[in-house]
Protein backbone atom coordinates (compact mmCIF):
# COMPACT_ATOMS: atom_id res chain seq x y z
CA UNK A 1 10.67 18.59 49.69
CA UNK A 2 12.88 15.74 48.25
CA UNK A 3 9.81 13.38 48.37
CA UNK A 4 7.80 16.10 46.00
CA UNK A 5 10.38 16.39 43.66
CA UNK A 6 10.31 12.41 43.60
CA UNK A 7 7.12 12.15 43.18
CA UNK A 8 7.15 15.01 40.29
CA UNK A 9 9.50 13.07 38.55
CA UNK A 10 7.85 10.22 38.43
CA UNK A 11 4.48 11.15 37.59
CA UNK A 12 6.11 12.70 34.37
CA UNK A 13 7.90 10.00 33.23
CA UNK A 14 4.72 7.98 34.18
CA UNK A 15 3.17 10.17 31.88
CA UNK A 16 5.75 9.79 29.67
CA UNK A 17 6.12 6.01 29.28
CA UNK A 18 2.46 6.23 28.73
CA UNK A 19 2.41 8.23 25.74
CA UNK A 20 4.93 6.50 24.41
CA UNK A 21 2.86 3.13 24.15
CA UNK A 22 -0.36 4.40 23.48
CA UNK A 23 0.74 6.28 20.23
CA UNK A 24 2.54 3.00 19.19
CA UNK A 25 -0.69 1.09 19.64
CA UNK A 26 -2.50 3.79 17.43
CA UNK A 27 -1.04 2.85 14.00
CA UNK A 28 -2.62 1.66 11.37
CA UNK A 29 -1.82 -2.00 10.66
CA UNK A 30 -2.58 -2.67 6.53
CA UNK A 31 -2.74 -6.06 5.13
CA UNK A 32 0.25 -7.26 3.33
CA UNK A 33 -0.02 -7.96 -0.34
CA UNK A 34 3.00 -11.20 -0.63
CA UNK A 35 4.90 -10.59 -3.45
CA UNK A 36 5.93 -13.67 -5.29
CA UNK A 37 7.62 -15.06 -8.81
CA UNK A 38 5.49 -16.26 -11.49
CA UNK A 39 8.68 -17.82 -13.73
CA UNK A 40 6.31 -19.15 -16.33
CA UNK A 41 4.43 -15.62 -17.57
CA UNK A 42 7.82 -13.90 -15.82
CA UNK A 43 6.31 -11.32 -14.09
CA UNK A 44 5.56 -10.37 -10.21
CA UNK A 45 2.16 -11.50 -8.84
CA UNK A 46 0.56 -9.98 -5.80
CA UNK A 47 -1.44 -12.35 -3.30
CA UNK A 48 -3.69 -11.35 -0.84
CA UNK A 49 -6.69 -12.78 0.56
CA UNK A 50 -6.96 -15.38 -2.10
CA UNK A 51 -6.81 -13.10 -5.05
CA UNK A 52 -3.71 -12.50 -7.66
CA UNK A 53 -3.25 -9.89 -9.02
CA UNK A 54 -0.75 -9.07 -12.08
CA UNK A 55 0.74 -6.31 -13.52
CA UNK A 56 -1.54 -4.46 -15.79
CA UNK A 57 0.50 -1.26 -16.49
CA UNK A 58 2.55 2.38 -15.11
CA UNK A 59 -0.17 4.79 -13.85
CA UNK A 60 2.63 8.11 -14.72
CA UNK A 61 0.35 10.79 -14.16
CA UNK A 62 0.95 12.00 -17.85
CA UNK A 63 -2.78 12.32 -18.50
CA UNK A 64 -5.38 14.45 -16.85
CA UNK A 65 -5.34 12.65 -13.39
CA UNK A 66 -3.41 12.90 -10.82
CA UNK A 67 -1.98 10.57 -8.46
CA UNK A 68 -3.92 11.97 -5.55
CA UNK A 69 -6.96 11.80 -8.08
CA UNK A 70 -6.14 8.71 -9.41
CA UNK A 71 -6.17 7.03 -6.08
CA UNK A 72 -8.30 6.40 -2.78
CA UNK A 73 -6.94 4.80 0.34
CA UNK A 74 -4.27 2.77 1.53
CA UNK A 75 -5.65 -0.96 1.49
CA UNK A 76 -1.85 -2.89 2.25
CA UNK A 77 1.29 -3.14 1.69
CA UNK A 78 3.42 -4.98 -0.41
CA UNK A 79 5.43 -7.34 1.34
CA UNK A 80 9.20 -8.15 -0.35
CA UNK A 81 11.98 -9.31 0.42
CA UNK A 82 13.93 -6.02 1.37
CA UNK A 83 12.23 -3.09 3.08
CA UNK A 84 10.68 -0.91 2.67
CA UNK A 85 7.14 -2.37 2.11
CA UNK A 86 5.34 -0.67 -1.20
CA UNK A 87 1.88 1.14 -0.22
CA UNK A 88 -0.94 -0.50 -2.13
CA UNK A 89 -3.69 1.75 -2.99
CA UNK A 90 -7.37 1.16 -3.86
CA UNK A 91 -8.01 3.18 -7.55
CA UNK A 92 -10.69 5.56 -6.86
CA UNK A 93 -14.30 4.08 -8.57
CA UNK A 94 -12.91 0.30 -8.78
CA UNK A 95 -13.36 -2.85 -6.55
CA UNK A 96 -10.30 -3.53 -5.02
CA UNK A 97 -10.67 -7.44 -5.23
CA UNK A 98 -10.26 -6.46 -8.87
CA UNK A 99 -7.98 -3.59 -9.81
CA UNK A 100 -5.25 -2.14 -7.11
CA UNK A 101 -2.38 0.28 -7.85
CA UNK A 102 1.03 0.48 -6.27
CA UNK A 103 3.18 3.30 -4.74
CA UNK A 104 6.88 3.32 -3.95
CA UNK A 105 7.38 6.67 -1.88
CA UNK A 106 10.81 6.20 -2.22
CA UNK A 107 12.17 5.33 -5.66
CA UNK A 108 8.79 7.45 -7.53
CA UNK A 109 9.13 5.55 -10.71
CA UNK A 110 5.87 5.05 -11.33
CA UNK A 111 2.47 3.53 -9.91
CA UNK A 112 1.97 -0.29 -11.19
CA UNK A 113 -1.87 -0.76 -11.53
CA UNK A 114 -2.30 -4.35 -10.93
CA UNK A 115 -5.12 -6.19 -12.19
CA UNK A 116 -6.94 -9.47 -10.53
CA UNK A 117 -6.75 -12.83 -12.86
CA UNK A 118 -9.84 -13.41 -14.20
CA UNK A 119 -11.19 -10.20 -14.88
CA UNK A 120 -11.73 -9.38 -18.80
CA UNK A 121 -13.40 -6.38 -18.29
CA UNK A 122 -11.46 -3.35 -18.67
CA UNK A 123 -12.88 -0.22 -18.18
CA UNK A 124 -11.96 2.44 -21.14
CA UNK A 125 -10.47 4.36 -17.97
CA UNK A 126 -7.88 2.27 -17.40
CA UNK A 127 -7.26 0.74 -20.71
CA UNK A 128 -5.31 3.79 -21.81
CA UNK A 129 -2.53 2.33 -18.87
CA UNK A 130 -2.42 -0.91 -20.57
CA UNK A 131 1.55 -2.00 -20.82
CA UNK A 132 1.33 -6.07 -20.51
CA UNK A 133 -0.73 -8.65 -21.26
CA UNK A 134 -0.87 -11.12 -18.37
């Protein structure tokens, strides 16, 4: 009887251990987005994948979208120097090698839609964000 109950035990903690690394295995992994200084313009750039990307303005949700509307799926995070990372988003209808939008889940003080040097067109969508002039 004391070699069931052995057995038992083990198989559930078997089990157990199992679990435990096969739902640590199933997380999704995004792409960091480095953060880093640019002291001449004096704003933050975002790097990833051999695009930069500067801030274009505050998505606020003050207009007729909302965030959820506003934005499609998690691309990366932003790395910095003190956690937590910033989600980056896609914007929903734009090529994220172009425009990308930010989301700090824990301070909410607004969405930073970056924008990727080089691009001069800017949809009339977005324009209305406008803030800087990088």
């Amino acid at each position: 009887m004391e070699l069931i109950k052995f057995i038992f035990f083990s198989l559930i903690i078997l089990q157990l251990a199992l679990t435990g690394c096969s739902n640590s295995n199933n997380q999704t992994k995004h792409p960091e987005y480095l953060e880093t200084t640019n002291s001449e313009l004096g704003c933050v750039e975002l790097n990833y994948d051999s695009v930069t990307y500067r801030p274009f303005g505050v998505f606020g949700g003050g207009g007729t979208l909302t965030f959820s509307e506003f934005i499609g799926n998690q691309i990366g995070i932003r790395k910095m120097e003190t956690p937590p990372p910033i989600k980056i988003y896609e914007i929903k209808g734009y090529n994220s090698k172009e425009w990308i939008v930010d989301y700090d889940d824990v301070l909410m003080g607004g969405n930073m839609i970056f924008k990727a040097v080089g691009v001069t067109d800017i949809p009339p969508e977005l324009a209305k964000y406008k803030q800087y002039d990088f």
